[in-house]
Each structure stands twice: as C-alpha cells, then as structure tokens.
C-alpha atoms as a PDB file:
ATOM      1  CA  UNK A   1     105.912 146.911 105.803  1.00  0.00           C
ATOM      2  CA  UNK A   2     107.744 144.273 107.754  1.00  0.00           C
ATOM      3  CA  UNK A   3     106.874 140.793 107.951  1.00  0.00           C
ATOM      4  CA  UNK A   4     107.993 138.454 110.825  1.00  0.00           C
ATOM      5  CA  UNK A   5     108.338 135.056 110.016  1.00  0.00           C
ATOM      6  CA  UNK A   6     108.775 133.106 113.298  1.00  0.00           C
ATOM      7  CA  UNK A   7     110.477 129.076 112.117  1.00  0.00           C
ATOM      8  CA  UNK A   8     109.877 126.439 114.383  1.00  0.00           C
ATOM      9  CA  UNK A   9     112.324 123.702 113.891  1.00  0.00           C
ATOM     10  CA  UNK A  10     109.635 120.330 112.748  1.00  0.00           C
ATOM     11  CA  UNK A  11     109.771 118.139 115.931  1.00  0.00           C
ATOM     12  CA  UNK A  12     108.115 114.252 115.868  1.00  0.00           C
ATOM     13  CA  UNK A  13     105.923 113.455 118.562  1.00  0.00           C
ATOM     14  CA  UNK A  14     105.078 109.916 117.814  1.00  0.00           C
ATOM     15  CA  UNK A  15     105.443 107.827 114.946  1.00  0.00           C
ATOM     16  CA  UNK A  16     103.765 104.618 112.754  1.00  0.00           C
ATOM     17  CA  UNK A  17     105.221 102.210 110.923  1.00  0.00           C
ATOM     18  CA  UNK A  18     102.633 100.358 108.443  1.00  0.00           C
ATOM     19  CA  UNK A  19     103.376  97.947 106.236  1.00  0.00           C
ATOM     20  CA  UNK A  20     103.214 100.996 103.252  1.00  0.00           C
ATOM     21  CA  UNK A  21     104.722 103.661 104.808  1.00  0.00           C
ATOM     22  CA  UNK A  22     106.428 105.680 107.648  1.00  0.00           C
ATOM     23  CA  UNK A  23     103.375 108.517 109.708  1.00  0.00           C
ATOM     24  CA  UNK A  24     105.167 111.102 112.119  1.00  0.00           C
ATOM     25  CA  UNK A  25     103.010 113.011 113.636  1.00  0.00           C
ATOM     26  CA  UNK A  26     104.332 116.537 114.835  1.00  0.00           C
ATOM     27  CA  UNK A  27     104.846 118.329 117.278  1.00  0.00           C
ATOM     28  CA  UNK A  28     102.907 121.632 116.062  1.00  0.00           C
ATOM     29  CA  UNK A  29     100.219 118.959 114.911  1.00  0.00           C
ATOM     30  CA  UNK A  30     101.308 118.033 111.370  1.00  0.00           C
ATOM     31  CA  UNK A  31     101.279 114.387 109.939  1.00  0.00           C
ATOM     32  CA  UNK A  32     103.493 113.586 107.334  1.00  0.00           C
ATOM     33  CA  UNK A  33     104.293 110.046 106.077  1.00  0.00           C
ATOM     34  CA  UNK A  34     106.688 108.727 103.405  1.00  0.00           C
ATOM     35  CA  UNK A  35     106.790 105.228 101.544  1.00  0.00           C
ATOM     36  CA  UNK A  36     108.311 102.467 103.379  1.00  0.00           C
ATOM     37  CA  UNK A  37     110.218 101.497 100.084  1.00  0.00           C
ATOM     38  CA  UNK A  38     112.027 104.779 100.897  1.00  0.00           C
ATOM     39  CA  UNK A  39     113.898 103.434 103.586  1.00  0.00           C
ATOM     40  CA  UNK A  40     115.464  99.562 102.072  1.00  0.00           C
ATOM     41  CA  UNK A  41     116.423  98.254 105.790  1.00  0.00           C
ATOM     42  CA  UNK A  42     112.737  98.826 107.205  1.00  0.00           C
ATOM     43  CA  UNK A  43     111.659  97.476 104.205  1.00  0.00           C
ATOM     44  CA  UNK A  44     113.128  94.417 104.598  1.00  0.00           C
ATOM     45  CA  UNK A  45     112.898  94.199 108.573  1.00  0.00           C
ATOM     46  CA  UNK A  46     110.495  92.650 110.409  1.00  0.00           C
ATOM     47  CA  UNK A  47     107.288  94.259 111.526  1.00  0.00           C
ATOM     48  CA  UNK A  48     109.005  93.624 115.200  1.00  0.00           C
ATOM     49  CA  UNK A  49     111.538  95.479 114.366  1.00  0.00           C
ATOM     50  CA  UNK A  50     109.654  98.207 112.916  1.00  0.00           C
ATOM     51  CA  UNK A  51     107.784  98.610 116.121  1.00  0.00           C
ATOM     52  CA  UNK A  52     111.260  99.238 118.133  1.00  0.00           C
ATOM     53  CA  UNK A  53     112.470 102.612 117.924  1.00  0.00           C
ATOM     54  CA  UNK A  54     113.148 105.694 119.692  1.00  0.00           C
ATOM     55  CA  UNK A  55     112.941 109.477 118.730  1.00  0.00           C
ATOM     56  CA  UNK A  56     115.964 111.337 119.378  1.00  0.00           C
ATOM     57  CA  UNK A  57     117.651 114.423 119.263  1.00  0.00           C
ATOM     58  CA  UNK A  58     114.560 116.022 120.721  1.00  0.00           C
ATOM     59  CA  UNK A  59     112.573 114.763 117.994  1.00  0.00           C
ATOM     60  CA  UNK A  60     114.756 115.514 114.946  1.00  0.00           C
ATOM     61  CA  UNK A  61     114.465 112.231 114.454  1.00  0.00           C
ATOM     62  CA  UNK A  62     113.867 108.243 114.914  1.00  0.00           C
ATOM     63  CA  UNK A  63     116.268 105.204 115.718  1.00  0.00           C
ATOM     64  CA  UNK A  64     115.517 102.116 114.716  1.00  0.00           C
ATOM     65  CA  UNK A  65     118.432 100.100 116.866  1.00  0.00           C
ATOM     66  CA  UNK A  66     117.367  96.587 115.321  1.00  0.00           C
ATOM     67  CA  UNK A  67     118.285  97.849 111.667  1.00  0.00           C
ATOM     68  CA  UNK A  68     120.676 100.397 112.651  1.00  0.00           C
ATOM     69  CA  UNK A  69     118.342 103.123 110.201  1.00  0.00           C
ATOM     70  CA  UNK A  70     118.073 106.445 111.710  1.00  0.00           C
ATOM     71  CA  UNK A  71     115.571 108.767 109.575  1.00  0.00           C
ATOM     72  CA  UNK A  72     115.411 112.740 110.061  1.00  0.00           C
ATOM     73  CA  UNK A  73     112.157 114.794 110.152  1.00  0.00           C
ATOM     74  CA  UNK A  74     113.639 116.965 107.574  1.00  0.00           C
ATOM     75  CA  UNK A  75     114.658 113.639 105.372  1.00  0.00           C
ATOM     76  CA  UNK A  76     111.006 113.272 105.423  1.00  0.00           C
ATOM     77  CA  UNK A  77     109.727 116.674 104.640  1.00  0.00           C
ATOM     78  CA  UNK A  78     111.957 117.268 102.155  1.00  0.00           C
ATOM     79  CA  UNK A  79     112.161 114.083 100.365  1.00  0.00           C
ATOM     80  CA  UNK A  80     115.362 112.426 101.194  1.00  0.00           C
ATOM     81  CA  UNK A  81     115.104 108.414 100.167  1.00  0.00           C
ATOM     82  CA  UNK A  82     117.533 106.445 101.999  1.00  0.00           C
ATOM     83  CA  UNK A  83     120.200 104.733  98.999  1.00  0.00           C
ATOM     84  CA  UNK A  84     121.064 101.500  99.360  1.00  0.00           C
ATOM     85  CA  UNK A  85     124.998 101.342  99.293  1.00  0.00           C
ATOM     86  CA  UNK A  86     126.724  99.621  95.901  1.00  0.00           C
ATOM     87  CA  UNK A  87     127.796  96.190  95.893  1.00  0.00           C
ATOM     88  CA  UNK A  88     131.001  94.917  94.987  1.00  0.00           C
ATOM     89  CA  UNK A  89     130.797  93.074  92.040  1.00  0.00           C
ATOM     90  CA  UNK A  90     133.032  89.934  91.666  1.00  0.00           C
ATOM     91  CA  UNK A  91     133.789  88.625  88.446  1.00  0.00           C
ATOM     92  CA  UNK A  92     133.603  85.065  87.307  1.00  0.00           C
ATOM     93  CA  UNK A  93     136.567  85.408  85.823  1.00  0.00           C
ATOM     94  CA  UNK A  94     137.888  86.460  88.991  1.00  0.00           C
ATOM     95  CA  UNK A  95     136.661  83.204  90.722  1.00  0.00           C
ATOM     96  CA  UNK A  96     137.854  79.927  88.238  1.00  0.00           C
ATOM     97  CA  UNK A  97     140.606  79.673  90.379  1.00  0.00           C
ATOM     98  CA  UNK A  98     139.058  78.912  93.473  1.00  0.00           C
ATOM     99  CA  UNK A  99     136.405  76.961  91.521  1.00  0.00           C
ATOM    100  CA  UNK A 100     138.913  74.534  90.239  1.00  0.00           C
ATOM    101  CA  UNK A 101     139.966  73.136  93.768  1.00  0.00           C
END
C-alpha cells in the first residue's frame, strides 16, 4: 500500500503582534503564535514599531524594518528563539587609565 503525502510549504497570511506574543495566521488556515520574549528586539520596540512590517518571501516570513528582526514561519513552528548576540565585556582593569585623566 502506498501512501502519498502531499507538503505544502507553511505560508503567513497576516500577522499580530500583542503585547505577549507574535499570531500568524496561515495560509492553509492555521494560527500559530510564539512569545514575544522570543524575539529580544520586538520585545523591546515600540508597539509602533511592532505594527510596521511586511511579509516576504511569499510569506516565508515577516520584516520588521524599524528593528531590523526578520522572523521565519518555520522559526515559529519549529521553535527557533531569536539569541541575543554576546556583549563585549570590558574590564575595569582595562579602564584606570582613562579614568585617571
């Protein structure tokens, strides 16, 4: 017996940006969401800048130009948090020199 398995590719339709988390709603009529806290620069942007983005790539995936995030339907589906990148550390050590001007 063979079995045909016919894969869409997950497309977003629209999308909604609360102030908990991130709703696409799909193409083939799923909703998923995520947290908000899984993406740090919408997180910390405004809910104006929340509200601008665009879905691109055919709906693969969302802009957000303000913050420069870009999130991918599959990031979402498959649980992908955004990291937020290291920080250089600076020792204070490091620093007396300038201090002592």
């Amino acid at each position: 017996m063979n079995t045909a398995v016919n894969f869409i590719e997950p497309r977003i339709k629209d999308i909604q940006v609360t102030e908990y988390e991130i709703i696409a709603y799909l193409v083939d009529g799923r909703t998923i969401s995520v947290p908000l806290a899984w993406s740090w620069r919408l997180s910390e942007a405004t809910p104006r800048q929340r509200s601008n983005y665009e879905i691109i790539g055919d709906g693969q995936g969302i802009h957000w130009p303000d913050v420069d995030e870009d999130i991918s339907v599959e990031g979402m589906l498959y649980g992908t948090p955004a990291r937020r990148p290291k920080r250089k550390h600076i020792s204070v050590n490091a620093m007396e020199p300038a201090l002592k001007r």
